[in-house]
Protein backbone atom coordinates (compact mmCIF):
# COMPACT_ATOMS: atom_id res chain seq x y z
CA UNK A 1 14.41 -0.65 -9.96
CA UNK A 2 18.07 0.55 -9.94
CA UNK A 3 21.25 0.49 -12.68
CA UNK A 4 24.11 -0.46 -10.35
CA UNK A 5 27.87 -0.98 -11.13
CA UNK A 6 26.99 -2.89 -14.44
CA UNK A 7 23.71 -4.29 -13.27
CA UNK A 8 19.92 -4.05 -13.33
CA UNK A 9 18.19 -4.57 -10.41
CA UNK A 10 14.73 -5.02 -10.16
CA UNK A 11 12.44 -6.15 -6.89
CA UNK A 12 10.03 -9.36 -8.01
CA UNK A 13 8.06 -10.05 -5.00
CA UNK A 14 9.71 -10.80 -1.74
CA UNK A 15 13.06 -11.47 -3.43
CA UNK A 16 15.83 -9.16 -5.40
CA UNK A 17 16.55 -10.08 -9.11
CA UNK A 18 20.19 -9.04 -10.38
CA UNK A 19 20.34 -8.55 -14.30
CA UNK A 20 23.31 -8.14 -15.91
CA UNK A 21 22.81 -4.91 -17.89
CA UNK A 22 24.71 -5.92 -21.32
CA UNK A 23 22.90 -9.07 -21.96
CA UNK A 24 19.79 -8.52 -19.45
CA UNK A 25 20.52 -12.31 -18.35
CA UNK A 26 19.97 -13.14 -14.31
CA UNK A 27 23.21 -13.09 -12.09
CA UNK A 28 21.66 -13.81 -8.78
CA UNK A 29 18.52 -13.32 -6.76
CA UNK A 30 18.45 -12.76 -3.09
CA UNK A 31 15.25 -12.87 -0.90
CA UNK A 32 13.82 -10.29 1.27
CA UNK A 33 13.27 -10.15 4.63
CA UNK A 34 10.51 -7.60 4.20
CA UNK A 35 8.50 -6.34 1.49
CA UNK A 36 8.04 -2.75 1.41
CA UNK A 37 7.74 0.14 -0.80
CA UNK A 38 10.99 1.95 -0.23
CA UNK A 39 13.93 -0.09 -0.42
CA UNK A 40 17.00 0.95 -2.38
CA UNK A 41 20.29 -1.42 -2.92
CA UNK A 42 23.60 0.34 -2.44
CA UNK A 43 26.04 0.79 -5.45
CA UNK A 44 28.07 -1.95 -4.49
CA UNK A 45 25.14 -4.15 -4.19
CA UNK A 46 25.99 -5.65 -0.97
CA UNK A 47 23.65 -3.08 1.54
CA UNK A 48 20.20 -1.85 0.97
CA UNK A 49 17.99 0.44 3.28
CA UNK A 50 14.37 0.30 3.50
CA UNK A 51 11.51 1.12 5.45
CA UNK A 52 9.86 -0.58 8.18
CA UNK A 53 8.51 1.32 11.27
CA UNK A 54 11.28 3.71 10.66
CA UNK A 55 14.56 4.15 8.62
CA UNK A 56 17.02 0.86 8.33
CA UNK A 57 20.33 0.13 6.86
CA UNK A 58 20.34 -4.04 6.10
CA UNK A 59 23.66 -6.55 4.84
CA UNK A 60 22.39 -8.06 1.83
CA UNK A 61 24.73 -11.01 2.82
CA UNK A 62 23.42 -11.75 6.23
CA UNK A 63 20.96 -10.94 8.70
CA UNK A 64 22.21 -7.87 10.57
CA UNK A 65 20.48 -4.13 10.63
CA UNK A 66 21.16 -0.81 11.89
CA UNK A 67 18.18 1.80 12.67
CA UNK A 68 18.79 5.02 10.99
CA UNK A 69 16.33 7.00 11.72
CA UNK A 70 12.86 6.35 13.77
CA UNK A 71 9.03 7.57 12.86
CA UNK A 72 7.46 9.57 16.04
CA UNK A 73 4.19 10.33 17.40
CA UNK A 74 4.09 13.36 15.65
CA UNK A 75 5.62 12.70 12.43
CA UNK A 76 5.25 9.76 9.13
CA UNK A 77 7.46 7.17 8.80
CA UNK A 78 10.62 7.95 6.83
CA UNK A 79 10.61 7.75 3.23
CA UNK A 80 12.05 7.53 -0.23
CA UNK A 81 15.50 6.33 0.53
CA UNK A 82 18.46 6.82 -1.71
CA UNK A 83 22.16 5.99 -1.79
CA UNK A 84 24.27 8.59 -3.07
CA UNK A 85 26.94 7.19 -5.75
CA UNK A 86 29.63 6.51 -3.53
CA UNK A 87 27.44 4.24 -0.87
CA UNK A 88 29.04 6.58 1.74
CA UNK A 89 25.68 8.76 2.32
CA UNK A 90 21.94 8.05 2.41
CA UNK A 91 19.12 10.99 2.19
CA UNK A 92 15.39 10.77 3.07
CA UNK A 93 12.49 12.70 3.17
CA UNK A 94 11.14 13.17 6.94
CA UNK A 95 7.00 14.07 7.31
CA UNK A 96 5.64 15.25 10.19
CA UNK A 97 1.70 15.02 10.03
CA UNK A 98 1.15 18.62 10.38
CA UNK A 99 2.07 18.99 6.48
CA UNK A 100 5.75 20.27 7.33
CA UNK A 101 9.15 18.52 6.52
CA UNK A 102 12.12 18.42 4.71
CA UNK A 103 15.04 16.61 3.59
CA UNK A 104 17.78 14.75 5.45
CA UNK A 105 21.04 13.17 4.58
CA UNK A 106 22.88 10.27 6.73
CA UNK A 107 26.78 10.20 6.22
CA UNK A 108 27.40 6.42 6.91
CA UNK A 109 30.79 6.63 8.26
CA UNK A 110 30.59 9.47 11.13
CA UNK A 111 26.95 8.80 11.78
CA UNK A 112 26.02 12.40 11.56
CA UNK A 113 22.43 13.31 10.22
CA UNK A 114 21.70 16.62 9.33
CA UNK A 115 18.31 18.34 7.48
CA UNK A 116 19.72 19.90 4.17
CA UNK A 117 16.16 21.13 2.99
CA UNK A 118 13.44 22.53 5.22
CA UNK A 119 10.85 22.64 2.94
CA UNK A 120 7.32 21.52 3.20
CA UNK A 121 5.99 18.79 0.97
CA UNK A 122 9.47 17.87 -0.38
CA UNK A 123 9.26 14.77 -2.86
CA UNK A 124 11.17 12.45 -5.75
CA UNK A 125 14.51 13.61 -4.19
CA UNK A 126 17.60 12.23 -6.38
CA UNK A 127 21.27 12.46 -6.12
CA UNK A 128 23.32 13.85 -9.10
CA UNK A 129 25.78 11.27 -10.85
CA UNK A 130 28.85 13.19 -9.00
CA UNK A 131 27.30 13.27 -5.57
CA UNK A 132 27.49 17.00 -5.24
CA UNK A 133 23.43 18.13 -5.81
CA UNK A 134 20.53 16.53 -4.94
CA UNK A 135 17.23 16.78 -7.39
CA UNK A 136 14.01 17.34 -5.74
CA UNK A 137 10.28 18.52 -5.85
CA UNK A 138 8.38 20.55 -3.66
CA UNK A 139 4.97 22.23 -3.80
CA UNK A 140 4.59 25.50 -2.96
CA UNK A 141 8.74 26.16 -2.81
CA UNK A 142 8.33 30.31 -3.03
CA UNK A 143 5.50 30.11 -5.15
CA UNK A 144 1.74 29.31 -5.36
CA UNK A 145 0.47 26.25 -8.08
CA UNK A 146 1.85 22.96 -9.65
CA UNK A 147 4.86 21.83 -8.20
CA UNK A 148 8.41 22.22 -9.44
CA UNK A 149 11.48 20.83 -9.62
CA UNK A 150 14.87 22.54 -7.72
CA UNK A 151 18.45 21.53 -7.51
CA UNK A 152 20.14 21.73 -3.94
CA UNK A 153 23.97 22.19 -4.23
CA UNK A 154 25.74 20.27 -1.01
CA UNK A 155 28.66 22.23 -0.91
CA UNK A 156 27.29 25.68 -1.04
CA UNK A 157 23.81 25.07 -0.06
CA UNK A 158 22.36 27.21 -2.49
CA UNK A 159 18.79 25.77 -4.04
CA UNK A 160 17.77 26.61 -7.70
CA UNK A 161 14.87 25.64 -10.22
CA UNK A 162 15.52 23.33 -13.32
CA UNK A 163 13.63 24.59 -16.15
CA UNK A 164 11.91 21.64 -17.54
CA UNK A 165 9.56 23.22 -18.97
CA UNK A 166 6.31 21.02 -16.64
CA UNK A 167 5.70 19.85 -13.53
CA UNK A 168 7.13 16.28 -12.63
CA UNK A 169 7.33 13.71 -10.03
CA UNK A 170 11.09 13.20 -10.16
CA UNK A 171 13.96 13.62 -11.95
CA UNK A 172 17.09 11.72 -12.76
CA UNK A 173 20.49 12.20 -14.99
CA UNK A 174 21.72 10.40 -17.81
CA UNK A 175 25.10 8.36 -16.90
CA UNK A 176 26.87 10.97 -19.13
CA UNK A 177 25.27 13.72 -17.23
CA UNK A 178 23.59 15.26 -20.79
CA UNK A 179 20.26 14.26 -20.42
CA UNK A 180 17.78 14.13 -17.72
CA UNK A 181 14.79 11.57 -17.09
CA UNK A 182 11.65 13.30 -16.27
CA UNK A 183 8.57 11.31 -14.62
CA UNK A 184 4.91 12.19 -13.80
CA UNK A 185 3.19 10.72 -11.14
CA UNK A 186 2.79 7.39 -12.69
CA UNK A 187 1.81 8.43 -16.05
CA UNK A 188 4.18 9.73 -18.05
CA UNK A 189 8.41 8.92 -18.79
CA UNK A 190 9.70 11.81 -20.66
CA UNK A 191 13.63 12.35 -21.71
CA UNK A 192 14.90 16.05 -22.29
CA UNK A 193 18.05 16.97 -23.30
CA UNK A 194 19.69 19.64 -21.02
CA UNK A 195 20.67 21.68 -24.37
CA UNK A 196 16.76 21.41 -25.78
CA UNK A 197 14.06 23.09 -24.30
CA UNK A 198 11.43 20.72 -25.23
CA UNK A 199 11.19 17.02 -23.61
CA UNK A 200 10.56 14.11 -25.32
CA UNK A 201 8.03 11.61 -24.69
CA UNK A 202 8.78 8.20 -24.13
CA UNK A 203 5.73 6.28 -22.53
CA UNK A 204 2.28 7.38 -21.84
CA UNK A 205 1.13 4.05 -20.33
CA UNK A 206 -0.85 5.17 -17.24
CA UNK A 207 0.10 2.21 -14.14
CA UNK A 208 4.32 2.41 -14.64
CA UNK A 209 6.77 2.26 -11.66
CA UNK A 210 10.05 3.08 -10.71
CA UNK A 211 12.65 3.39 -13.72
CA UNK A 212 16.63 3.63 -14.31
CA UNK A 213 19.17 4.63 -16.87
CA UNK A 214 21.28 1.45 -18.69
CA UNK A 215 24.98 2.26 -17.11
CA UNK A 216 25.85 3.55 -21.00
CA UNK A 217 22.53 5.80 -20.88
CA UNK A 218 21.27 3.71 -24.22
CA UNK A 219 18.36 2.07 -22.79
CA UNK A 220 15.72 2.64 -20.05
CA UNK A 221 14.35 0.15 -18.47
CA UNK A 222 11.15 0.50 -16.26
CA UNK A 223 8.22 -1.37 -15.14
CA UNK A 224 4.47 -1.34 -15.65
CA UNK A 225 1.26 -2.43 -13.48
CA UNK A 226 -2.09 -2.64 -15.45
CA UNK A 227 -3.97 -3.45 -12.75
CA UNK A 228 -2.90 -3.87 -8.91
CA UNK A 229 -3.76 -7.07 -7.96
CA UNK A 230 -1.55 -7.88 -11.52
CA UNK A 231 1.87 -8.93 -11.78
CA UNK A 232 4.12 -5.93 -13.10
CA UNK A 233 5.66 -6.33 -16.56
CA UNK A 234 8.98 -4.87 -17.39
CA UNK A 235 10.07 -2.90 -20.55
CA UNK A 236 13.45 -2.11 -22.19
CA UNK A 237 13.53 1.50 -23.91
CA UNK A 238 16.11 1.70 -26.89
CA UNK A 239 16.68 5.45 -27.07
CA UNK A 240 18.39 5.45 -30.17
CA UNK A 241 15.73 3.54 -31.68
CA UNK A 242 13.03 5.05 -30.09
CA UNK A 243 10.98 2.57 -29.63
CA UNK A 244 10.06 -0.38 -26.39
């Protein structure tokens, strides 16, 4: 599930549903030539990458590909694919099966890849809303425990912890950049405001998936599984009502 350029996008089966994020009514669907866990749309909405037996960049509008980056003998498949805001870069998180890792970031236009983090068990990585930092967790990242969350600053490549106060799964910024969206495995959505110390909680439904910001940062919108083999449900968060 993504908020892109005015839009709600949501994956329903093999096929792409596009919402239009004022009046939450469908624009246009587009069907899937796979079906996979990782797939992210670009912010113009006419690319996504995904995963299958390695790393690929796909035209929404036809049938043509590009391999980004391969799995190996010795290492997972790619994972956990994001766009950064401008649709000019792409990160991932690269496994190897030996536990190690780290995070790498694609600039679409020279081709170059290069490893930004080299950290073990790196996970929930998330660009910032200006393209500059990159949100991520690791376990074990020069300390012993939970995991925790860190910021990674692209242009001076300096890493530092965001005091959240817990542990979480990922984290991602309010459109305005004044908030931040805090998730937990897939049992908690909390909301914290960067000048509060204390989150707030928004769902405790265990079974919830993926989740976005509205473009104005009123609503969030995320989706919920009671059961696997059950269709997913998807709620709409009024934060200024605070209620779903």
């Amino acid at each position: 599930m993504q908020s892109i350029d005015g839009k709600i996008v949501l994956r329903n089966g093999k096929e792409l549903v596009f919402f239009d994020a004022n009046d939450f009514k469908v624009l246009r669907t587009v069907k899937l030539p796979v079906f996979d866990r990782w797939l992210e749309v670009s912010p113009d909405g006419s690319r996504m990458v995904y995963v299958e037996q390695g790393l690929w960049l796909a035209d929404l509008n036809n049938s043509r590909r590009i391999l980004l980056a391969r799995a190996g003998k010795e290492r997972l498949l790619p994972s956990q694919p994001q766009w950064s805001p401008a649709g000019d870069k792409v990160l991932y998180i690269d496994m190897y099966y030996d536990g190690s890792g780290g995070i790498w970031v694609i600039d679409l236009n020279s081709d170059e890849k290069k490893k930004i983090v080299d950290l073990d068990g790196c996970f929930g990585a998330r660009w910032t809303n200006d393209g500059q930092a990159i949100t991520f967790g690791a376990r074990g990242y020069g300390q012993e425990g939970p995991p925790a969350m860190y910021i990674y600053d692209l242009g001076t490549g300096n890493t530092r912890r965001i005091p959240t106060g817990q542990n979480y799964a990922a984290i991602s910024f309010s459109p305005d950049g004044q908030r931040l969206l805090l998730q937990w495995m897939e049992e908690t959505l909390w909301v914290k405001d960067i000048a509060e110390n204390r989150p707030r909680l928004i769902t405790k439904k265990p079974g919830y998936f993926r989740s976005c910001w509205s473009p104005d940062g009123r609503y969030l919108v995320y989706g919920h599984q009671f059961q696997r083999d059950l269709p997913p449900s998807f709620w709409l968060v009024d934060l200024a009502r605070d209620n779903n």
